[in-house]
N, C-alpha and C. Protein backbone atom coordinates (compact mmCIF):
# COMPACT_ATOMS: atom_id res chain seq x y z
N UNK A 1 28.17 12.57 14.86
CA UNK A 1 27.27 12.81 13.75
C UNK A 1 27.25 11.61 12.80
N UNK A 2 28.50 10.81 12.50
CA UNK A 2 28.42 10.20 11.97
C UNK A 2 27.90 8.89 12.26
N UNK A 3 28.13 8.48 13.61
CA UNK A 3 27.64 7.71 14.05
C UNK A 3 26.22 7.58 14.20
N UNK A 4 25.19 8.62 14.31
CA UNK A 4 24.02 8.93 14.69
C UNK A 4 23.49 8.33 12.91
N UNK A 5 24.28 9.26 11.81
CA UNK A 5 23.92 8.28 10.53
C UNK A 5 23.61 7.53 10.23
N UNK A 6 24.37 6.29 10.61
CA UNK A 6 24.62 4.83 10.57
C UNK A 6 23.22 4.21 11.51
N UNK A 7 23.78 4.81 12.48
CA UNK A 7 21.97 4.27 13.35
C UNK A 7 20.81 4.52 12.61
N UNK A 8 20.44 5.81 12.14
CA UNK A 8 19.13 5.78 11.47
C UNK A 8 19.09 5.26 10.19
N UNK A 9 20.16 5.16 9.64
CA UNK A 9 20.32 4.10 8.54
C UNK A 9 19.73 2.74 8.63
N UNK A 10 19.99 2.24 9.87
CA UNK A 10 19.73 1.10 10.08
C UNK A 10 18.51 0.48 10.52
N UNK A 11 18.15 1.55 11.17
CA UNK A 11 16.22 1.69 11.85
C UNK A 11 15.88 1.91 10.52
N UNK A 12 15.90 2.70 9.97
CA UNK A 12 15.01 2.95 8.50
C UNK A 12 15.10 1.67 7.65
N UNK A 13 16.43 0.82 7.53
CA UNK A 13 16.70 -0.20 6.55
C UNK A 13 15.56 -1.64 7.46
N UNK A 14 15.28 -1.39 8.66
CA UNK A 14 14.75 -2.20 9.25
C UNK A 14 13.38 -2.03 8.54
N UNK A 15 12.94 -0.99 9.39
CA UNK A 15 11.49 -0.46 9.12
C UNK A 15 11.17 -0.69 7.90
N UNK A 16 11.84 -1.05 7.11
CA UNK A 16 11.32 -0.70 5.49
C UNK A 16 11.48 -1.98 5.29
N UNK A 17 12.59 -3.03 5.57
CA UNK A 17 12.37 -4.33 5.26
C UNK A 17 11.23 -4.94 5.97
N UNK A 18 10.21 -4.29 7.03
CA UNK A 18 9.37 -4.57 7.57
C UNK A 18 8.03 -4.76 6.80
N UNK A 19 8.27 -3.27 6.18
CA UNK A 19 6.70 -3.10 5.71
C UNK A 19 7.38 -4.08 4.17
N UNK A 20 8.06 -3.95 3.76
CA UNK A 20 7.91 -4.76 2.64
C UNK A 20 7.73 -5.91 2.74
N UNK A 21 8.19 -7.08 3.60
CA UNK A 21 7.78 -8.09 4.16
C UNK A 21 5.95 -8.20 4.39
N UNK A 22 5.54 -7.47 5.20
CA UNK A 22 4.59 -7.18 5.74
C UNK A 22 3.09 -6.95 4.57
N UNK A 23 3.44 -6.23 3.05
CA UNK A 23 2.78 -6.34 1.98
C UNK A 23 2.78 -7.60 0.97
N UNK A 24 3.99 -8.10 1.34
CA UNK A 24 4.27 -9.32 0.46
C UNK A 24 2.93 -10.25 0.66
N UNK A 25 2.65 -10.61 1.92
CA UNK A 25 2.16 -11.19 2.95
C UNK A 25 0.27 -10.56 3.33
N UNK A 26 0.55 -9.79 2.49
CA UNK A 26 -1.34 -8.96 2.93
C UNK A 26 -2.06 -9.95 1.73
N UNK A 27 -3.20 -9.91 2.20
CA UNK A 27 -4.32 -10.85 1.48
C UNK A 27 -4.65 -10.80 -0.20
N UNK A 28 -4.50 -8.74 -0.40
CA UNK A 28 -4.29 -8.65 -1.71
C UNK A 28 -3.20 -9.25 -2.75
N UNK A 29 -2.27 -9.76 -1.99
CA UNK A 29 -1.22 -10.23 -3.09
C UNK A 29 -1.84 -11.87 -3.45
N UNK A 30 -2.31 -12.73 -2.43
CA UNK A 30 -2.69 -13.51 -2.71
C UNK A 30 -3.75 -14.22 -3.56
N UNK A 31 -4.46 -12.98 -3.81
CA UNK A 31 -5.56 -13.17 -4.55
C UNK A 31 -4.83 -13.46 -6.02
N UNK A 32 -5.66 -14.30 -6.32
CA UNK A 32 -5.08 -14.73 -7.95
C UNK A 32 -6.11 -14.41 -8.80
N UNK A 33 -6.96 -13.88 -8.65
CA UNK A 33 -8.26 -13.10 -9.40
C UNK A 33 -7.80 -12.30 -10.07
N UNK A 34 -7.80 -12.28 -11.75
CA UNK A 34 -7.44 -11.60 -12.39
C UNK A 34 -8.05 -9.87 -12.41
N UNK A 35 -9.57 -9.71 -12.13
CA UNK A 35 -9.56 -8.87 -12.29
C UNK A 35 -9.24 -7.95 -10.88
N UNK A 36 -8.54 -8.30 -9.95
CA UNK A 36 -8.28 -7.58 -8.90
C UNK A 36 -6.88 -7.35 -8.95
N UNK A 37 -6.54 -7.69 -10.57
CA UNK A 37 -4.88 -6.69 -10.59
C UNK A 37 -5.25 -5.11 -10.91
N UNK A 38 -5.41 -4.42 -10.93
CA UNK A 38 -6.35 -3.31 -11.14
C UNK A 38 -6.85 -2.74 -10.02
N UNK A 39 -6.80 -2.81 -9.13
CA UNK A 39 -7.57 -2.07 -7.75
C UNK A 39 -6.94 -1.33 -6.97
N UNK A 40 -7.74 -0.53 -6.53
CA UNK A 40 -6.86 0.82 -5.98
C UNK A 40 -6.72 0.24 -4.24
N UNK A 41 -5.52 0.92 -3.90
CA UNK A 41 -5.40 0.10 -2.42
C UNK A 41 -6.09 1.29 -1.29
N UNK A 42 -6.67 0.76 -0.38
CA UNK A 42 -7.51 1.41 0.89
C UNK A 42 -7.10 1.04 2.12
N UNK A 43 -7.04 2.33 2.63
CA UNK A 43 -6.81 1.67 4.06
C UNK A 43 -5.67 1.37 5.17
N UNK A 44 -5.30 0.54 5.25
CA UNK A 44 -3.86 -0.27 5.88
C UNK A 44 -2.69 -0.27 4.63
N UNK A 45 -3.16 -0.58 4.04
CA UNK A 45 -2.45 -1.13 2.67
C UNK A 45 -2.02 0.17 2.15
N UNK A 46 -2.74 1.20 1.79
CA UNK A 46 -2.60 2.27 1.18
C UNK A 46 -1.54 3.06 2.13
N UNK A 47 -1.63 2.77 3.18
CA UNK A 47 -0.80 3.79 4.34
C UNK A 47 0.71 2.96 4.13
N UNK A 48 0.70 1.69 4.10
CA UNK A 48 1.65 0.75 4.39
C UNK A 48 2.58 1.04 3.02
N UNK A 49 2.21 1.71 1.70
CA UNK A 49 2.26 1.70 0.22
C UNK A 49 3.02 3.29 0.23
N UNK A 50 2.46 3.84 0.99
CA UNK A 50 2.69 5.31 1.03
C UNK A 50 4.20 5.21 1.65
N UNK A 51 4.42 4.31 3.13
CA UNK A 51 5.01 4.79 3.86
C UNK A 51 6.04 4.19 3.46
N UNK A 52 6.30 3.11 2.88
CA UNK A 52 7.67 2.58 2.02
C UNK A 52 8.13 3.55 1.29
N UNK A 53 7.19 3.79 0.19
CA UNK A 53 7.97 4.67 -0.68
C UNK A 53 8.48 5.99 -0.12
N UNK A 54 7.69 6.65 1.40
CA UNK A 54 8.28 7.86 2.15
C UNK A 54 10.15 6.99 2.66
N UNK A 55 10.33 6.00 3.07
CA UNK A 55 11.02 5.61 4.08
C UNK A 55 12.31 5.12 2.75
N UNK A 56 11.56 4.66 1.12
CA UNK A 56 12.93 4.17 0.54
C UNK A 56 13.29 5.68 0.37
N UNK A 57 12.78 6.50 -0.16
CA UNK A 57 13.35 7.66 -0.34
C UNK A 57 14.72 8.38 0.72
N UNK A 58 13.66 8.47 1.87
CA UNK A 58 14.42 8.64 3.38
C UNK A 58 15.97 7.64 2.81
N UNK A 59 15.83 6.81 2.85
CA UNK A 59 16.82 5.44 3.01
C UNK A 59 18.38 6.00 1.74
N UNK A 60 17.49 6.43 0.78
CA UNK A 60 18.15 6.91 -0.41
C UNK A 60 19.16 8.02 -0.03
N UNK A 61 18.34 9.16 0.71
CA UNK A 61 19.08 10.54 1.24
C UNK A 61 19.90 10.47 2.09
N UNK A 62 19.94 9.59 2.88
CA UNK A 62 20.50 8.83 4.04
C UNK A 62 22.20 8.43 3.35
N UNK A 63 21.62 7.67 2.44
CA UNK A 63 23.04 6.89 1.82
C UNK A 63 23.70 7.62 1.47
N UNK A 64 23.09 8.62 0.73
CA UNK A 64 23.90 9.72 -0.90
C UNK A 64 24.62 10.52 0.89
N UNK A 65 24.27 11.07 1.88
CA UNK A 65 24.82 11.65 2.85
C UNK A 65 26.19 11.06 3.37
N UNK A 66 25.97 9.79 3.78
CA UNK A 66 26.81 8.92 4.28
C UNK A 66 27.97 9.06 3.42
N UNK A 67 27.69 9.21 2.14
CA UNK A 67 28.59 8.33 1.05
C UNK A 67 29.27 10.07 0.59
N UNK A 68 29.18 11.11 1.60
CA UNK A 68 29.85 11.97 1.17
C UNK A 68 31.36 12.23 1.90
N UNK A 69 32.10 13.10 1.01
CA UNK A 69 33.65 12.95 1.59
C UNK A 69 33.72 13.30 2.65
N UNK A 70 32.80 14.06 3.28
CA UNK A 70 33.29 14.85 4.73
C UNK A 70 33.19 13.94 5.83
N UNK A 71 32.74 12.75 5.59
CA UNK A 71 32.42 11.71 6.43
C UNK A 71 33.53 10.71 6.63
């Protein structure tokens, strides 16, 4: 069990350093157009936005588990 932890710990810590990498790097960040700090995200982006914040969460519950005494 515990071991199985540590593994999805680690796929998730991947996956997530992925997509964060992966937004750093999308076209919207590059834009230096002021008024396109303000825009709602669509699309790829919006899914990619969603699914970090599903996966830090995941990542969070993951730890607080790990980091309990029975382990």
């Amino acid at each position: 069990m515990e071991l199985a932890l540590y593994f999805s710990m680690i796929i998730v810590s991947a996956v997530l350093i992925t997509l964060v990498v992966l937004q750093a790097r999308s076209l919207g960040m590059a834009n230096r157009d002021t008024s396109s700090i303000y825009r709602t995200r669509r699309g790829l982006e919006k899914t990619m936005h969603q699914a970090t914040i599903v996966l830090s969460v995941v990542f969070l519950m993951l730890a607080l588990l790990t980091s309990l005494p029975i382990f």
